[in-house]
Protein backbone atom coordinates (compact mmCIF):
# COMPACT_ATOMS: atom_id res chain seq x y z
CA UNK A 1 -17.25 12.30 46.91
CA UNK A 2 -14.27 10.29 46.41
CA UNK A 3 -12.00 9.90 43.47
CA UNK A 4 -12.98 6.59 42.49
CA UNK A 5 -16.88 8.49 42.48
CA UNK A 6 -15.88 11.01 40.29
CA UNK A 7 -14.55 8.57 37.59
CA UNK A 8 -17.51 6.89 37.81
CA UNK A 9 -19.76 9.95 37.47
CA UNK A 10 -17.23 11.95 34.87
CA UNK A 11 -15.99 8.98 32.57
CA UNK A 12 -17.80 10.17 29.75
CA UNK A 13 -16.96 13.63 29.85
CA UNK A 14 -13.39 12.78 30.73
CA UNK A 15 -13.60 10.42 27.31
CA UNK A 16 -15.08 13.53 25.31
CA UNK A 17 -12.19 15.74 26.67
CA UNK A 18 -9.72 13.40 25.32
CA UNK A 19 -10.90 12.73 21.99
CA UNK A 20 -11.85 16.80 21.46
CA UNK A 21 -8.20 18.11 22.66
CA UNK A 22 -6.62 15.60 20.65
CA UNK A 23 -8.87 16.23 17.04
CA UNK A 24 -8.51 19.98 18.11
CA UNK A 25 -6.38 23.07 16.69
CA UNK A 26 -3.77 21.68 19.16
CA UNK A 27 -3.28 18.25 18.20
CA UNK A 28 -3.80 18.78 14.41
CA UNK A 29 -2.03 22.16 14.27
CA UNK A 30 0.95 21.26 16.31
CA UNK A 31 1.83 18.09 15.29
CA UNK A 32 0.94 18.39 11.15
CA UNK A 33 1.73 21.20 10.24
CA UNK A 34 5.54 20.14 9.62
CA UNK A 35 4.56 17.69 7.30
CA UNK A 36 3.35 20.34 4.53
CA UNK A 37 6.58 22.58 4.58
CA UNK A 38 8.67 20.41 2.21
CA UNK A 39 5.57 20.14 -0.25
CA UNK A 40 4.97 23.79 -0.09
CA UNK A 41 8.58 24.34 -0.84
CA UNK A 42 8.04 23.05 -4.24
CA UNK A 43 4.72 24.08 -4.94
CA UNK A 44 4.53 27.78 -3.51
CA UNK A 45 8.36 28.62 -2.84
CA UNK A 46 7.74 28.30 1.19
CA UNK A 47 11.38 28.36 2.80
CA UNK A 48 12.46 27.42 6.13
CA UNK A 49 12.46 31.32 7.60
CA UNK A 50 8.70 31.71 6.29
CA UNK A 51 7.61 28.49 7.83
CA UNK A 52 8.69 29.67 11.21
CA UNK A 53 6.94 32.86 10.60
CA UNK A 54 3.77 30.87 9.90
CA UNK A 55 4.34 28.71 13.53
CA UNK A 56 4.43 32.23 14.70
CA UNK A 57 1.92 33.05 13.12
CA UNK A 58 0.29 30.13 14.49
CA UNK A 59 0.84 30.67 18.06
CA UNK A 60 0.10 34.19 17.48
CA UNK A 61 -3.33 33.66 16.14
CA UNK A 62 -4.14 31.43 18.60
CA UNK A 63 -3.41 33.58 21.73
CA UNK A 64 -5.85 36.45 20.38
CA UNK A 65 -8.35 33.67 19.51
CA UNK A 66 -8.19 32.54 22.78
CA UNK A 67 -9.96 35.82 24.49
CA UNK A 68 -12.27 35.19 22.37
CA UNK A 69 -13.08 32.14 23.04
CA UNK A 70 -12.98 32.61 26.70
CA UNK A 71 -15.68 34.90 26.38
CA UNK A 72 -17.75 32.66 24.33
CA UNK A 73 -17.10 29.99 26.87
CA UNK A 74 -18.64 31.73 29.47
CA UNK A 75 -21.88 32.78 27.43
CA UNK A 76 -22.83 29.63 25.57
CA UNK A 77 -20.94 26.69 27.27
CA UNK A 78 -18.30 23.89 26.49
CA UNK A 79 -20.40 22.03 24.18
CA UNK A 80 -21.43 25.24 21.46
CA UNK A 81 -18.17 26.79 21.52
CA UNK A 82 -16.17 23.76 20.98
CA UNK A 83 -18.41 22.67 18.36
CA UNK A 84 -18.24 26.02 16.88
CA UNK A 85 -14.58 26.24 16.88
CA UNK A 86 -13.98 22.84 15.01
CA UNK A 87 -16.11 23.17 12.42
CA UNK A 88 -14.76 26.64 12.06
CA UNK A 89 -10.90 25.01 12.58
CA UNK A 90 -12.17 22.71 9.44
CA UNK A 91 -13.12 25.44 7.26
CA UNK A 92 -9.83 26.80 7.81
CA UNK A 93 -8.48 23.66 6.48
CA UNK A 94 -10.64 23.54 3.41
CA UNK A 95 -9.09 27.15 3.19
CA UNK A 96 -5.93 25.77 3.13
CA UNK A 97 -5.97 23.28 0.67
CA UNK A 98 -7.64 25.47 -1.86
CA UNK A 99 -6.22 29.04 -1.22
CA UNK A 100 -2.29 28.54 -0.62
CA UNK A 101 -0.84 29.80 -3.48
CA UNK A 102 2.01 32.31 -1.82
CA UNK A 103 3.84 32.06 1.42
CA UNK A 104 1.58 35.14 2.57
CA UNK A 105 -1.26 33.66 1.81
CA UNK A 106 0.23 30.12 3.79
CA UNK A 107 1.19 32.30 7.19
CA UNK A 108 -2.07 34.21 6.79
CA UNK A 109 -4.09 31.63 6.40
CA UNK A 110 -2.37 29.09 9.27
CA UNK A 111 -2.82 32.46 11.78
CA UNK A 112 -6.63 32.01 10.57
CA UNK A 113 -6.90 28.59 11.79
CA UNK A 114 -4.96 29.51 15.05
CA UNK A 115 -7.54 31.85 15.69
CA UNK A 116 -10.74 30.14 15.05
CA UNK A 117 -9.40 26.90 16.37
CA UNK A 118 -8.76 28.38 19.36
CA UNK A 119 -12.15 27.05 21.07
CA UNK A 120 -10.72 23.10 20.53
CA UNK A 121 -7.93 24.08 22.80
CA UNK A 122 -7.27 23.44 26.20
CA UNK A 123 -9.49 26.11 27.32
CA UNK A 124 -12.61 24.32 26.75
CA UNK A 125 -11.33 20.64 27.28
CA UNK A 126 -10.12 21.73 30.76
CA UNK A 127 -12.54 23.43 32.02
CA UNK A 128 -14.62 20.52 31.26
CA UNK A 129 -12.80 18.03 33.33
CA UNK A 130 -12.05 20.83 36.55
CA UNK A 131 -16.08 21.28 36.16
CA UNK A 132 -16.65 17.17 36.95
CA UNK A 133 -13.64 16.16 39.13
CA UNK A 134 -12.13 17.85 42.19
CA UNK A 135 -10.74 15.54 44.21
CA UNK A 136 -9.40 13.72 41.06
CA UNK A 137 -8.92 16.78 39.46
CA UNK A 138 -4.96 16.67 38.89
CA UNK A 139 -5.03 13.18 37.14
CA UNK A 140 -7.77 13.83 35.52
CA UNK A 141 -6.25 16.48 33.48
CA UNK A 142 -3.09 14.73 33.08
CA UNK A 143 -5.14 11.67 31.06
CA UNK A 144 -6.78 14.56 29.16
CA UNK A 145 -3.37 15.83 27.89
CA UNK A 146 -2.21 12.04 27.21
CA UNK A 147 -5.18 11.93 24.78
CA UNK A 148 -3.59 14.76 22.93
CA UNK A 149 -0.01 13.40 22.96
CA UNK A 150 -1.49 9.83 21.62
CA UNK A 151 -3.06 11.83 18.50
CA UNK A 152 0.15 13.11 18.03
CA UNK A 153 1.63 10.05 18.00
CA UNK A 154 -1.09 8.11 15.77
CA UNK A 155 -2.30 11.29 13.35
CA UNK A 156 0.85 12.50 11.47
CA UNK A 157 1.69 9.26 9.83
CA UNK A 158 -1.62 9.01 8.44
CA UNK A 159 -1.81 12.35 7.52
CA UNK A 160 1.62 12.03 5.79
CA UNK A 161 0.61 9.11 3.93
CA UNK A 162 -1.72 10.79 2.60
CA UNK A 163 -0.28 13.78 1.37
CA UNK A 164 2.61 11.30 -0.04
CA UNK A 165 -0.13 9.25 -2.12
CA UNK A 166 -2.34 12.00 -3.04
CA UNK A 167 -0.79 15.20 -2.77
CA UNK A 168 -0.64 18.20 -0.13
CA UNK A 169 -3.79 19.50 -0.97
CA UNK A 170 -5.61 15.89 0.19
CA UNK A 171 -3.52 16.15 3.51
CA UNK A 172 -5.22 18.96 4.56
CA UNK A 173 -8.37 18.13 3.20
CA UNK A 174 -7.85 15.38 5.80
CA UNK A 175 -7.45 17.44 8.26
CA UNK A 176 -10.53 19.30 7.93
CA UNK A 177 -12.54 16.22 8.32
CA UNK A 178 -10.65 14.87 11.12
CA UNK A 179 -11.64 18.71 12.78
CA UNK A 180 -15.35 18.01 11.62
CA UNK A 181 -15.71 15.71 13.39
CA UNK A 182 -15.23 17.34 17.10
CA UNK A 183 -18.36 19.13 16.30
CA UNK A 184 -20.45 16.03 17.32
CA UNK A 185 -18.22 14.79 19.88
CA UNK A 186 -18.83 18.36 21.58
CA UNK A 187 -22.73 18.58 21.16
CA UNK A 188 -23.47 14.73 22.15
CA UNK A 189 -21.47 14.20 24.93
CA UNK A 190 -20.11 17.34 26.72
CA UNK A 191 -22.19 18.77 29.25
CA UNK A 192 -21.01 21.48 31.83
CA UNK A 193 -20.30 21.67 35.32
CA UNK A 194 -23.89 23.53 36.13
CA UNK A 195 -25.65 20.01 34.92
CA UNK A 196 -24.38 17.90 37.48
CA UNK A 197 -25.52 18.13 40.79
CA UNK A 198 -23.01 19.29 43.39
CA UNK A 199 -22.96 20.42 47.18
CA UNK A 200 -22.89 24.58 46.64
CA UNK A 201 -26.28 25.82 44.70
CA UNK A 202 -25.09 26.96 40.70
CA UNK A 203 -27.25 29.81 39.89
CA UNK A 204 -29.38 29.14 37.16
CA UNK A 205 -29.95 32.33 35.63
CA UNK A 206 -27.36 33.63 32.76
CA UNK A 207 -24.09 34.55 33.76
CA UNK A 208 -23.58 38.39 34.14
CA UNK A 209 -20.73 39.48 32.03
CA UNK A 210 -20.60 42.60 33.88
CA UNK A 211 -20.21 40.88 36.97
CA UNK A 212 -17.84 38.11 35.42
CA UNK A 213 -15.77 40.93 34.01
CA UNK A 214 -15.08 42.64 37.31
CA UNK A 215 -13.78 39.67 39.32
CA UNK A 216 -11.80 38.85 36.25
CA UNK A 217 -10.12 42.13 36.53
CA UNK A 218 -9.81 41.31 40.58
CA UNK A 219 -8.10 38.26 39.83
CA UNK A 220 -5.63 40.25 37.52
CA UNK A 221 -4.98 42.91 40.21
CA UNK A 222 -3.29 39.70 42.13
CA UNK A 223 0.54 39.40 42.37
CA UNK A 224 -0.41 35.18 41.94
CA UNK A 225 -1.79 36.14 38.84
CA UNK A 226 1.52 37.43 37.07
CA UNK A 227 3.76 35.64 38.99
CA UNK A 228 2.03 32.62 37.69
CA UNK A 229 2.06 34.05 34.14
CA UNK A 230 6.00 35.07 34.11
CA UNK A 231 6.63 31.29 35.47
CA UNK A 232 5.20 30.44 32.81
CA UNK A 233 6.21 32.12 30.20
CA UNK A 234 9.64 31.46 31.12
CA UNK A 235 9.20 27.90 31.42
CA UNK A 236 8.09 27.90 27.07
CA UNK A 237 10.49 29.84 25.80
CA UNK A 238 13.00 26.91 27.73
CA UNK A 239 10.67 24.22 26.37
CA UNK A 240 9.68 25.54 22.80
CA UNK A 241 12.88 26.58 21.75
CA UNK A 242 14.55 23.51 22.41
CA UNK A 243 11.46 21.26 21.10
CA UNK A 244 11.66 23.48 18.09
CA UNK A 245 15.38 23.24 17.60
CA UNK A 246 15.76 19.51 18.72
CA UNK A 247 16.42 17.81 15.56
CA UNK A 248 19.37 20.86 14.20
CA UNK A 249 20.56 21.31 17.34
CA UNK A 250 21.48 17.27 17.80
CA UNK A 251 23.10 17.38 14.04
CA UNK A 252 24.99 19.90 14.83
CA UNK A 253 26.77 17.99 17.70
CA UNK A 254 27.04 15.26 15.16
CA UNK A 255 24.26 13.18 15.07
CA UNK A 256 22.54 12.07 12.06
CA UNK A 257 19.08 12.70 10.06
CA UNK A 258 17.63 9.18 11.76
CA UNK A 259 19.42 9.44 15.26
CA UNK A 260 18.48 12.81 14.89
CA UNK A 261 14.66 11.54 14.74
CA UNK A 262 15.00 8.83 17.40
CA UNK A 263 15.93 11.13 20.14
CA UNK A 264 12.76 13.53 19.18
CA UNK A 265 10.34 10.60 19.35
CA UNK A 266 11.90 10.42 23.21
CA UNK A 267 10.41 13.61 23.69
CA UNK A 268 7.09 12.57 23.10
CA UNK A 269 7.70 9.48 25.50
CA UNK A 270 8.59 11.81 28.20
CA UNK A 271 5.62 14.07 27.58
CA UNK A 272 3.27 11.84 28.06
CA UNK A 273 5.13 9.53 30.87
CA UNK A 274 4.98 13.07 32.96
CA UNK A 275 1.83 13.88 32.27
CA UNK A 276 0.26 10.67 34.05
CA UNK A 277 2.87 11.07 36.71
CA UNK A 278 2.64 14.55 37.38
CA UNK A 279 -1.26 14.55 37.23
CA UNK A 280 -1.31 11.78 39.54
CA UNK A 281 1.18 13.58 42.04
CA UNK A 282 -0.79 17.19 41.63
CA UNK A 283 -3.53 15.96 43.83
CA UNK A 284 -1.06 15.49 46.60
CA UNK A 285 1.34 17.42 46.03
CA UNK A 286 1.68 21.77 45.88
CA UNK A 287 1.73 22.34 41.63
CA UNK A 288 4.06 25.10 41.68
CA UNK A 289 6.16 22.63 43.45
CA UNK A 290 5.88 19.86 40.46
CA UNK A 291 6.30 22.55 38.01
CA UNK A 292 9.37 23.80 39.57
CA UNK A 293 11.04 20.66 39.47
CA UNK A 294 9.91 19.70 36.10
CA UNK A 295 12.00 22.81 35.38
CA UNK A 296 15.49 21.73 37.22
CA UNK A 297 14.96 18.67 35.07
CA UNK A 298 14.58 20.08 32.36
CA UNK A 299 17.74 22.29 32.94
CA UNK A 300 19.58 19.42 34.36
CA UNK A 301 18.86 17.51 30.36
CA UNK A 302 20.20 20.86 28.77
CA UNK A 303 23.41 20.76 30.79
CA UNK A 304 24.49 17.56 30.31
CA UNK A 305 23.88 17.80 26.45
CA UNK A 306 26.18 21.12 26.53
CA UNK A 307 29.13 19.49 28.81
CA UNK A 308 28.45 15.58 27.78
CA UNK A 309 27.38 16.66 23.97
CA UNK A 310 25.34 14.38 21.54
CA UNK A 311 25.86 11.07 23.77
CA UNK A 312 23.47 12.32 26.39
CA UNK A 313 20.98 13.10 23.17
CA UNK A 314 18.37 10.63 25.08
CA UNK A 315 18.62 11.87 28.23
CA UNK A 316 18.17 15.60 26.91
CA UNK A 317 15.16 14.82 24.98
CA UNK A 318 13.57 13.08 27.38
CA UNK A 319 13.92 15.48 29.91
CA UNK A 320 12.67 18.58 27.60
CA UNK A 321 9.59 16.03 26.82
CA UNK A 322 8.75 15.99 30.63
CA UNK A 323 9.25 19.46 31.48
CA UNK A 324 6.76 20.00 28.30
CA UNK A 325 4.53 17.81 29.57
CA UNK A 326 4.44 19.15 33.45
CA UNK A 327 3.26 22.62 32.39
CA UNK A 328 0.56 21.54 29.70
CA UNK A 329 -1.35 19.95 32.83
CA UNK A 330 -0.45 22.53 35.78
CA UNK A 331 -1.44 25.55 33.82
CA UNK A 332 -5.25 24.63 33.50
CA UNK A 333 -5.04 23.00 37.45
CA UNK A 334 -3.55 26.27 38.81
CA UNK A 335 -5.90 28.27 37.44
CA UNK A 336 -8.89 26.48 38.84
CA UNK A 337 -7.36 26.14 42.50
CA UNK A 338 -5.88 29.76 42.69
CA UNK A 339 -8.76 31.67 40.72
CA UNK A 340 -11.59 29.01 40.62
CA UNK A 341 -13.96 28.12 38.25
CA UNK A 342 -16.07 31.17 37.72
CA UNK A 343 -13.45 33.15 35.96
CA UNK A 344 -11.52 30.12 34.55
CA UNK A 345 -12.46 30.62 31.26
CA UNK A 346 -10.75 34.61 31.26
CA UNK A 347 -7.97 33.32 33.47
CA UNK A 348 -7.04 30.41 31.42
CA UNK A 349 -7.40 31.80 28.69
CA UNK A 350 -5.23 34.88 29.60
CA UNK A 351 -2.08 32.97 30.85
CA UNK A 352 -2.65 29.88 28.39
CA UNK A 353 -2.00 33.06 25.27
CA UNK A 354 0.73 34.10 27.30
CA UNK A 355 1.75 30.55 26.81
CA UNK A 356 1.11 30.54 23.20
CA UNK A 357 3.09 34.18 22.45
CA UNK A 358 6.20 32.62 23.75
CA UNK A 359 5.90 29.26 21.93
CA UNK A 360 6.17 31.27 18.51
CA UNK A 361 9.05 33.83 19.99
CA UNK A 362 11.24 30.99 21.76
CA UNK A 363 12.27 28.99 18.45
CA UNK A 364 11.81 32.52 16.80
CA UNK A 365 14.62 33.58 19.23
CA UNK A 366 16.89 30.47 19.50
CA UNK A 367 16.89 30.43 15.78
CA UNK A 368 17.79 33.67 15.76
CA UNK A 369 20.78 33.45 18.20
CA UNK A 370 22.31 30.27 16.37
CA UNK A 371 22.40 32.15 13.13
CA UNK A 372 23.78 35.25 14.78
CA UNK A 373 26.37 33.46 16.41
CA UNK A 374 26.81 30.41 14.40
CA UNK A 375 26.29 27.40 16.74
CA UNK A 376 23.70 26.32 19.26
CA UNK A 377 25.68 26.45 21.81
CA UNK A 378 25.42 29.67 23.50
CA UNK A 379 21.76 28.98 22.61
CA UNK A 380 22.36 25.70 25.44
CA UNK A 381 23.03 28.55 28.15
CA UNK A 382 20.94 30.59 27.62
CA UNK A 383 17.85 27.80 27.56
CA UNK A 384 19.33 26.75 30.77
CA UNK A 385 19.40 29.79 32.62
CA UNK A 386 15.42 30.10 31.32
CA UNK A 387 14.62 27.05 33.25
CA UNK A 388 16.51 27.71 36.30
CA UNK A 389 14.97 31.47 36.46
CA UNK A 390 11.13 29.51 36.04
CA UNK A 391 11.76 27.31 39.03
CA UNK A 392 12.89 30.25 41.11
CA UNK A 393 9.90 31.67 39.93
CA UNK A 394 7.07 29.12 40.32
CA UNK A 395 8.96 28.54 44.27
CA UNK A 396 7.44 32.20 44.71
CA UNK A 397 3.81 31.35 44.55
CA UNK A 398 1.68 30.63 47.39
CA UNK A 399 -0.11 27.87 48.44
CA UNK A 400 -3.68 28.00 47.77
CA UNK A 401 -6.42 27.48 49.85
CA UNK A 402 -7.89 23.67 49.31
CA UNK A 403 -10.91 24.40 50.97
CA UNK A 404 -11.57 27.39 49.44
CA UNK A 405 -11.56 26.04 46.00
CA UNK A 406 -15.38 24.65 45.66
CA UNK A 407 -16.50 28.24 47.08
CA UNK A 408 -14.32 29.97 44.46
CA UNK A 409 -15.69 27.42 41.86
CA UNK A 410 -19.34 28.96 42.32
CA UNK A 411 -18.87 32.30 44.14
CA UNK A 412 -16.37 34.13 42.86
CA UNK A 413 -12.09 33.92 42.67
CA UNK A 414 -9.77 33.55 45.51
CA UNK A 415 -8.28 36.31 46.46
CA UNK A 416 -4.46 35.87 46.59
CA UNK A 417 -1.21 38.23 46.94
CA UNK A 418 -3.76 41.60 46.28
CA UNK A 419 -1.20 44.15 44.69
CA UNK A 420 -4.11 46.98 45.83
């Protein structure tokens, strides 16, 4: 089947994908979650440290939700768990606006929504889209992921509005029924892989967790396995810290409050200009490969902030957006084409909390260093030397097997780089 097939066949679920990342613990988490901490200054005594220990918290939550849900994923399919998950993800948000009355109860209760959210993340959405589209597979994705940037872009004023007319209790009351509503999204239109017809039998019969479990624990006896996982890793702490820090970091070098938030809308622009173009090019072209490169550009942006300084704002923000953006997409399409579909749920899930764990300790960290040392600076090095270490390396990993990826899909993982 062709590409322009698949659309035709997957549209729908690609559309469901979309709108359920972008209402999902990712997309209202992420991007709202700023716009309380001024509020809850005032109203609970929240300060700047115990914020970031609630993004932490966050990220945290979310990681050890996400085994979870992986595990739910492969018992009762895309549709129940992601439908779960939000209306569990609005309860959390119901929580929120009734029960934050201390800064503890804030961080524990934002960890809560990590966790229970978790099934409204990329795990499901993804494995959605890899189940309909193979040859299409990369781009696919990458117009899954734009879905989630355009929430980002179109949710927070509303949500601010809100909390600015009607207090902050409303705004997250508004964010609860914004997460309500994935629920029906997920049971009306999602529909797994196993419905569709395709050209290897599925077995019909329940999945074997047993079974499931032991190639799962193959696939993590596989050098491509961490090696994928430490590229990773290394490539968020580059890309989190500096998101993170984006908006001190450029005032430091003198740059105002609104220049300041100019340059940090660029990021978004480059996000989602790289996640079309990347997406696109990952069906031609070796992912590691992409991601690698996303990384040099990434450290080239960093670079020419530290020697140029606050004049090459754009360029740096722009090119942290797209390095952002690259591994998003790659890290759900590597995981299908080195370990298949069969154990993407555990995969994903494992090296997407990996993901997570260093999104809470790079600003953690960078914050850290810049108090410790009182500028941003050596901060600029360090994030540099991150980025240039992930390239080296994503280079590492092995090509996989494109014909081997529909018999990995329904029989079992691909067995790569065996440490045994």
């Amino acid at each position: 089947m062709n590409k322009l097939a698949e659309f035709r066949r997957g549209w729908l679920q690609l559309t469901g994908s979309t709108l359920g990342l972008g209402i999902g613990v990712i997309g209202l988490g992420s991007y709202n979650l700023g716009l309380f901490a001024k509020d809850l200054q005032g109203a609970v005594g929240l300060t700047k440290t115990q914020y970031g220990a609630g993004y932490l918290a966050f990220t945290l939550g979310l990681a050890l939700g996400l085994q979870m849900w992986g595990r739910l994923l492969s018992r009762f399919g895309a549709a129940r768990t992601a439908a779960g998950s939000a209306l569990a993800l609005a309860v959390c948000f119901v929580g929120m606006a009734g029960l934050i009355s201390t800064p503890t109860a804030y961080i524990a209760l934002v960890g809560m929504a990590g966790f229970f959210g978790g099934g409204t993340s990329g795990l499901t959405f993804t494995r959605i889209v890899s189940g309909w589209f193979d040859r299409g597979r990369g781009f696919a994705l990458g117009l899954t992921q734009v879905g989630l940037g355009l929430c980002g872009a179109i949710l927070p004023p509303i949500v601010a509005a809100t909390i600015g007319k009607n207090g902050w209790h409303s705004g997250y009351l508004l964010l609860a029924a914004i997460a309500a509503v994935g629920a029906p999204i997920s049971l009306l239109i999602l529909r797994d892989s196993q419905d569709i017809p395709r050209t290897a039998p599925v077995a019909s019969e329940p999945v074997n967790q047993e079974e499931l479990a032991r190639e799962f624990a193959a696939v993590k006896r596989t050098g491509t396995f961490w090696l994928m996982c430490l590229a990773f890793t290394l490539s968020t702490l580059f890309v989190a810290g500096n998101a993170q820090h984006m908006a001190p970091m450029l005032r430091e070098l003198g740059a105002t409050a609104t220049s300041a938030a100019k340059y940090m809308s660029l990021l978004g622009i480059g996000t989602v200009c790289v996640r079309l173009i990347v997406g696109w090019l990952s069906d031609y072209v070796h992912s590691p490969r992409l991601m690698a490169f996303s990384c040099l550009v990434g450290m080239g942006g960093v670079i020419t902030l530290k020697l140029g300084g606050v004049g090459y704002a754009p360029l740096y923000a722009f090119t942290v957006g797209w390095t952002f953006g690259g591994e998003i997409d790659l890290v759900a399409l590597m995981c299908t084409r080195y370990f298949g579909l069969r154990v993407f749920a555990r995969a994903y899930a494992f090296q997407y909390g990996a993901l997570c764990i260093a999104a809470g300790v790079g600003p953690l960290g960078l914050g850290w260093l810049a108090d410790r040392l009182g500028s941003y600076q050596p901060g600029l090095l360090l994030s540099a030397a991150l980025a240039a270490a992930a390239a080296f390396v994503f280079l590492l990993l092995p090509r996989y097997d494109a014909g081997a990826t529909e018999k990995a899909s329904t029989q079992g993982p691909i067995r790569l780089n065996s440490t045994e």
